[in-house]
C-alpha atoms as a PDB file:
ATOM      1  CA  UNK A   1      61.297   4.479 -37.690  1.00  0.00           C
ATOM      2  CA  UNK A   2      61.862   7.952 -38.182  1.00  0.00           C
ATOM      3  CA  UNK A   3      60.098  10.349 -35.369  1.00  0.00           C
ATOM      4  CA  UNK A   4      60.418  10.223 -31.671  1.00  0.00           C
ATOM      5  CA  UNK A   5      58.859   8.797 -28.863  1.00  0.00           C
ATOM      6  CA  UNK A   6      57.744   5.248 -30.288  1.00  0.00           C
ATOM      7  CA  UNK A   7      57.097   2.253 -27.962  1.00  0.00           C
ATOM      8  CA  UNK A   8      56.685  -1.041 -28.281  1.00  0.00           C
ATOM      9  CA  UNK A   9      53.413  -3.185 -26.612  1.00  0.00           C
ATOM     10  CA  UNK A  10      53.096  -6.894 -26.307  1.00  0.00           C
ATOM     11  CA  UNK A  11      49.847  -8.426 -25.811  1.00  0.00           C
ATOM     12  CA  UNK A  12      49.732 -12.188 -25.409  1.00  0.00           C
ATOM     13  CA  UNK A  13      47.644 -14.637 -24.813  1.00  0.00           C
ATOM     14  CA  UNK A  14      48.519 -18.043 -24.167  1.00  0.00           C
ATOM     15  CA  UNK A  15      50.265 -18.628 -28.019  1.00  0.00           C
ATOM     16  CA  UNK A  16      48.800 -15.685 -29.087  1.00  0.00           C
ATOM     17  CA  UNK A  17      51.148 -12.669 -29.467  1.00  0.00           C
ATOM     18  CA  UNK A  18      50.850  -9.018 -31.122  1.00  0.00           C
ATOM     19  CA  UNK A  19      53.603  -6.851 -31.159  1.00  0.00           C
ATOM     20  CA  UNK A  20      52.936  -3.055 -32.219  1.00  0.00           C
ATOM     21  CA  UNK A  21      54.379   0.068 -32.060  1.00  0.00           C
ATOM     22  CA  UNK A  22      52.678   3.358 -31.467  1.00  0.00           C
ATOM     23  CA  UNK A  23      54.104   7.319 -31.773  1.00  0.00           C
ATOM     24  CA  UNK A  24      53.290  10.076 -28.969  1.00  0.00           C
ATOM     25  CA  UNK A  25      53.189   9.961 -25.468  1.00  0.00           C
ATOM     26  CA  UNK A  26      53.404   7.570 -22.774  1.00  0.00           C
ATOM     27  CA  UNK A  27      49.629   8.259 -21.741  1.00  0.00           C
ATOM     28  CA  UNK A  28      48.179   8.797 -25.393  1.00  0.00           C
ATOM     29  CA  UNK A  29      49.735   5.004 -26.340  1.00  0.00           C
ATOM     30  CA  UNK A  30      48.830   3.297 -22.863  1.00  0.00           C
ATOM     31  CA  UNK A  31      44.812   4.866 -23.594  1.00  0.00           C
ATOM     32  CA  UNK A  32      45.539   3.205 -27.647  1.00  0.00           C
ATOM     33  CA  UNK A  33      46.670  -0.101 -26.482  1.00  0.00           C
ATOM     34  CA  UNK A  34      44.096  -0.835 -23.930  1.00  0.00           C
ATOM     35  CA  UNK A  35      41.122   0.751 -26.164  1.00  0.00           C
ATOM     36  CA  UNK A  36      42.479  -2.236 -28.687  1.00  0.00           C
ATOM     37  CA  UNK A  37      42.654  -5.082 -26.012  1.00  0.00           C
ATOM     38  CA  UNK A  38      38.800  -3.952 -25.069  1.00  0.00           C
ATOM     39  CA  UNK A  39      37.576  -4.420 -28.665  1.00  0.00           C
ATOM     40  CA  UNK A  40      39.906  -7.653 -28.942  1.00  0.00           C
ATOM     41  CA  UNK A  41      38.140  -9.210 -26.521  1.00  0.00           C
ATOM     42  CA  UNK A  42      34.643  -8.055 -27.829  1.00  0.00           C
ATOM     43  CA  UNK A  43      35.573  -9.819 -30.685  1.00  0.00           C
ATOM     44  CA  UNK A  44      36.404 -12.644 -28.784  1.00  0.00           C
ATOM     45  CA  UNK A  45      33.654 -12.923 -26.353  1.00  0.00           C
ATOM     46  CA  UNK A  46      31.534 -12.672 -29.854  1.00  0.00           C
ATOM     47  CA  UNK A  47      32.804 -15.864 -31.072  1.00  0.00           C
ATOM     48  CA  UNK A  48      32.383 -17.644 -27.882  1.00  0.00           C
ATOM     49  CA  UNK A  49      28.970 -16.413 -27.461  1.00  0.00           C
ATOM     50  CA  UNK A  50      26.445 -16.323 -30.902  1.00  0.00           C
ATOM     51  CA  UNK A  51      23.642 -14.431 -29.327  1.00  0.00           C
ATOM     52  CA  UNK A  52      26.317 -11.679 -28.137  1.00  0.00           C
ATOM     53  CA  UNK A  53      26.358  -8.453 -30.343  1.00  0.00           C
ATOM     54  CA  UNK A  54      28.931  -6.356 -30.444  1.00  0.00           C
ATOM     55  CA  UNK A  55      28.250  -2.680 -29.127  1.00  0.00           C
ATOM     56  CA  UNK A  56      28.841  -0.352 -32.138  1.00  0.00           C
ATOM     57  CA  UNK A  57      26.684  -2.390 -34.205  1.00  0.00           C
ATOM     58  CA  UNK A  58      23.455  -2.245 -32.150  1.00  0.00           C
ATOM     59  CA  UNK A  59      23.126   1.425 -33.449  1.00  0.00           C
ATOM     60  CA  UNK A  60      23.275   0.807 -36.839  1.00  0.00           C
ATOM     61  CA  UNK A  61      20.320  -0.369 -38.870  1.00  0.00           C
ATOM     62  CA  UNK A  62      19.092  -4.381 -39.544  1.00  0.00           C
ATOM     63  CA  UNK A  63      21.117  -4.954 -36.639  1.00  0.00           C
ATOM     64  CA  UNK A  64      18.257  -3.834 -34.226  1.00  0.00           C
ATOM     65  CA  UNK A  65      15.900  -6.674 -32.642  1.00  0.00           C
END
């Protein structure tokens, strides 16, 4: 990859694995990384749960109750 500072995150669980990579600084990709494991498990607490909605849609219209 052409550029510098890229790093490399891992987040498992149990089988589950992504790898990414991510330019800029140590604190700008540590803020990414964790913003995406917070809407990973959104998603996943929205399977588990049907009556859960997930927060950016409550805004938007139809999706109101």
């Amino acid at each position: 990859m052409s550029g510098k500072s890229w790093y490399c995150y891992v987040i498992a669980q149990g089988r589950n694995t992504i790898r990414g990579y991510r330019q800029g600084n140590l604190n700008a990709v540590k803020a990414s990384v964790e913003e995406l494991v917070l809407r990973l498990n959104e998603r996943r607490l929205g399977k588990r749960y049907p009556g859960y909605q997930h927060a950016s849609a409550q805004g938007k219209p139809g999706n109101r109750k």
